[in-house]
C-alpha atoms as a PDB file:
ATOM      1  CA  UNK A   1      30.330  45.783 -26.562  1.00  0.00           C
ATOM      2  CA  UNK A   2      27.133  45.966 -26.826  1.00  0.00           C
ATOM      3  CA  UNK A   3      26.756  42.308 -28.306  1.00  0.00           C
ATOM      4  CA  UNK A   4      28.832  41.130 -25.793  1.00  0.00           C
ATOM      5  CA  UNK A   5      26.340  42.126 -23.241  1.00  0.00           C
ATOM      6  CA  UNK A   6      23.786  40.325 -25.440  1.00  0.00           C
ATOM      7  CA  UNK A   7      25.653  36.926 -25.155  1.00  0.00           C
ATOM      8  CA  UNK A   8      26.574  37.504 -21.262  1.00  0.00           C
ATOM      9  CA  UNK A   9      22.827  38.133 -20.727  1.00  0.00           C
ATOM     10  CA  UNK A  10      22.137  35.130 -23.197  1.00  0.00           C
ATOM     11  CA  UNK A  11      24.333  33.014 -21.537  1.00  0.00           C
ATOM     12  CA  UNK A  12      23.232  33.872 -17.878  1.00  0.00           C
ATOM     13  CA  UNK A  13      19.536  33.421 -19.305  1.00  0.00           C
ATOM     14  CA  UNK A  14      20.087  29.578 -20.389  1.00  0.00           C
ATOM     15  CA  UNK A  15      22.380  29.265 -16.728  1.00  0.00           C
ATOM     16  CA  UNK A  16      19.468  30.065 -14.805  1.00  0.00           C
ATOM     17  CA  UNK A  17      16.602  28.156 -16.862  1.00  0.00           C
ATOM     18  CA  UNK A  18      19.044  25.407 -16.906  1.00  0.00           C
ATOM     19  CA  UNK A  19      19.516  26.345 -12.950  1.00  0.00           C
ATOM     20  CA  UNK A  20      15.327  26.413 -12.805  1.00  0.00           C
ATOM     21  CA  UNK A  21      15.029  23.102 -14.797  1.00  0.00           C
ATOM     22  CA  UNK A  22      17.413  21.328 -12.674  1.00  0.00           C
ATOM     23  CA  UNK A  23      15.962  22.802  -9.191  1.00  0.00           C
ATOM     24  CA  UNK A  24      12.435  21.666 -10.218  1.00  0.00           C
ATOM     25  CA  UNK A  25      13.634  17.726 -11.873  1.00  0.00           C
ATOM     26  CA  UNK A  26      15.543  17.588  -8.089  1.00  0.00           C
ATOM     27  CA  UNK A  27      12.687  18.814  -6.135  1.00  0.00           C
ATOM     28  CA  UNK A  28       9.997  16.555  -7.715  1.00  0.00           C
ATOM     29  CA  UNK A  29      12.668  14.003  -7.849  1.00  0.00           C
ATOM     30  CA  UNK A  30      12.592  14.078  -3.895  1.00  0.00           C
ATOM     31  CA  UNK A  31       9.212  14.348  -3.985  1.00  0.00           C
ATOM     32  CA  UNK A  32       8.937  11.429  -5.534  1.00  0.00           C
ATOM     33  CA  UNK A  33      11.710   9.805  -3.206  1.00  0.00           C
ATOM     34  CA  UNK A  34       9.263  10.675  -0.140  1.00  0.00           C
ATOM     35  CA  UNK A  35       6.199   9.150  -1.379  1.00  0.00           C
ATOM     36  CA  UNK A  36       8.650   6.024  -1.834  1.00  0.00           C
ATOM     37  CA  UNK A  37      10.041   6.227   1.688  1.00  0.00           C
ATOM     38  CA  UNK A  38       6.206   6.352   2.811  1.00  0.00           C
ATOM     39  CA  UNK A  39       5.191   3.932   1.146  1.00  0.00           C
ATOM     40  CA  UNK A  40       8.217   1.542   2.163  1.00  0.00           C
ATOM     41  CA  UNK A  41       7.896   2.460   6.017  1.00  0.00           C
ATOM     42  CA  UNK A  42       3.574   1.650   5.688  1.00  0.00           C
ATOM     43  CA  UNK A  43       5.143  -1.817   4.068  1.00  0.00           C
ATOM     44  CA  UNK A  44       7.377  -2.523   6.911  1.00  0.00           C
ATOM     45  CA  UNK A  45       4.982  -0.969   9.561  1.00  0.00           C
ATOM     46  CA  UNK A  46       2.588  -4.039   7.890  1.00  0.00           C
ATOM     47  CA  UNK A  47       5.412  -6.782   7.726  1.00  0.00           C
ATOM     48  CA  UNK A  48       6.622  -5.662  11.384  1.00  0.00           C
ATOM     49  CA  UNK A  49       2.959  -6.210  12.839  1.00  0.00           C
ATOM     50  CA  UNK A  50       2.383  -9.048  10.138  1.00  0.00           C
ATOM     51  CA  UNK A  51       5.396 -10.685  12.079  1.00  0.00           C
ATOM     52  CA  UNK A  52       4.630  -9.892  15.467  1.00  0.00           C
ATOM     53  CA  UNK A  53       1.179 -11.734  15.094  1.00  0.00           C
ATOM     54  CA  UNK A  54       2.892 -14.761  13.464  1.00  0.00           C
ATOM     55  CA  UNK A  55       5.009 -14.646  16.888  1.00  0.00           C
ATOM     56  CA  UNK A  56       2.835 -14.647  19.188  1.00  0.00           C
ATOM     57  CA  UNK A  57       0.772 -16.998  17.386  1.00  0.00           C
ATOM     58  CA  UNK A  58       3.710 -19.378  17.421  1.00  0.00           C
ATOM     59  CA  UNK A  59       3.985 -18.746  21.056  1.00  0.00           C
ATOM     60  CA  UNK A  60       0.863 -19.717  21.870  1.00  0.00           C
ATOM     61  CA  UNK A  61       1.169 -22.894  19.739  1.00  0.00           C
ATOM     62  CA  UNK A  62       4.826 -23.495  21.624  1.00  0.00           C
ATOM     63  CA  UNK A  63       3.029 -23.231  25.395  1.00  0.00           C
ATOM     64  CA  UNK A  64       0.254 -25.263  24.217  1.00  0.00           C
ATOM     65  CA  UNK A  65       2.889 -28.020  23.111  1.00  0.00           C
ATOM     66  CA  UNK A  66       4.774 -27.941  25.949  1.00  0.00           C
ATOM     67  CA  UNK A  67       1.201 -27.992  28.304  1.00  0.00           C
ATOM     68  CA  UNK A  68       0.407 -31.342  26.571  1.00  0.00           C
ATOM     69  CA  UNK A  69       4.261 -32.797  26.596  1.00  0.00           C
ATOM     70  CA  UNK A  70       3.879 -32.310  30.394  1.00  0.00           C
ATOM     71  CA  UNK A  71       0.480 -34.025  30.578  1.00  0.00           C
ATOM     72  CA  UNK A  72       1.472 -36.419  28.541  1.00  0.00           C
ATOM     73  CA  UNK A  73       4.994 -37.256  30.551  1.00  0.00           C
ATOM     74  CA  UNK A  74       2.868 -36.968  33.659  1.00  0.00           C
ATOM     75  CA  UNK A  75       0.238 -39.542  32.326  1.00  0.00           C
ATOM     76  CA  UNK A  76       3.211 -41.930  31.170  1.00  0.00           C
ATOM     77  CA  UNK A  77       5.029 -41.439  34.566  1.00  0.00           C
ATOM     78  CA  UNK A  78       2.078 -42.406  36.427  1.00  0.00           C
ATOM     79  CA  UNK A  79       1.166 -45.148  34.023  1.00  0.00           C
ATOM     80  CA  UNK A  80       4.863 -46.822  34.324  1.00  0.00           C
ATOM     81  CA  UNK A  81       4.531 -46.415  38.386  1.00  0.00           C
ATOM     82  CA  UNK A  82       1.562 -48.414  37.845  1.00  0.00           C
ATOM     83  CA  UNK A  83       3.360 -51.354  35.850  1.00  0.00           C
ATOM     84  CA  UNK A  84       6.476 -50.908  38.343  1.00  0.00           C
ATOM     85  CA  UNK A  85       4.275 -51.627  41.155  1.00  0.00           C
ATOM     86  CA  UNK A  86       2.009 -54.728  39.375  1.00  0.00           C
ATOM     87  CA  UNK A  87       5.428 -56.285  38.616  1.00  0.00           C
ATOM     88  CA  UNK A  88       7.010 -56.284  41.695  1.00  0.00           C
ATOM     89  CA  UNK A  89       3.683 -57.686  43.015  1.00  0.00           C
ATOM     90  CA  UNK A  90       3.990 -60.345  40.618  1.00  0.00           C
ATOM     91  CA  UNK A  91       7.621 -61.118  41.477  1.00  0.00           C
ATOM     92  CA  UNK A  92       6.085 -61.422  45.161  1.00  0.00           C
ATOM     93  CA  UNK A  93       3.268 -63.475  44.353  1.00  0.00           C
ATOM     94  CA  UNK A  94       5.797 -66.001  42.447  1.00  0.00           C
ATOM     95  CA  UNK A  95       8.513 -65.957  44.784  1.00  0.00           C
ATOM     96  CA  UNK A  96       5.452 -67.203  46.995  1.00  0.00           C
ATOM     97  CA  UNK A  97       4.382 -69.911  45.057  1.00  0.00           C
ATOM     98  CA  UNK A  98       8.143 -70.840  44.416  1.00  0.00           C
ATOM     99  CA  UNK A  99       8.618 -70.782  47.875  1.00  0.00           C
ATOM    100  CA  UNK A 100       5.605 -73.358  48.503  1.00  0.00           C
ATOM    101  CA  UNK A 101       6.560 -75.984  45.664  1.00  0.00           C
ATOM    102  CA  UNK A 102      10.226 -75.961  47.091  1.00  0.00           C
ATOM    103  CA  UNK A 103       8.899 -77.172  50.929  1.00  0.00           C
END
């Protein structure tokens, strides 16, 4: 009996070391696993503002481009009003002088 009591209290020793053991490997494992998740989130905290700038940088750039196109159209409008105009005086001026040699 009495050596039976030896290897029940032998074998319930080892299951709780083992039990001990295993409780301290999981909580330093998740330990470990939190400084991860920390150090992921501070990466995509720097990648998510990293990302915004780059946006609104390319916004910028975007408006900027579009404020010239529109200058540029407007310029190009007013420039082929101006040859519009020039020609049709020039289609006036020789109808005229058509006009004259015919009479």
């Amino acid at each position: 009996m009495d050596m039976m009591i030896g290897t029940s209290t032998a074998t319930l020793f080892v299951v709780c070391v083992i039990s001990i053991a295993l409780g301290a490997f999981f909580y330093f494992r998740c330990v470990a696993l939190e400084c991860e998740v920390d150090v992921v989130q501070e990466s995509k905290d720097a990648l998510r503002e990293s990302m915004s700038n780059t946006n609104r940088y390319l916004h910028k750039q975007l408006e900027q481009v579009k404020k010239e196109k529109h200058a540029q159209r407007k310029k190009l409008t007013a420039e082929i009003h101006a040859l519009r105009t020039q020609l049709h005086q020039l289609r006036k001026e020789q109808q005229k002088q058509d006009t004259s040699k015919q009479q």
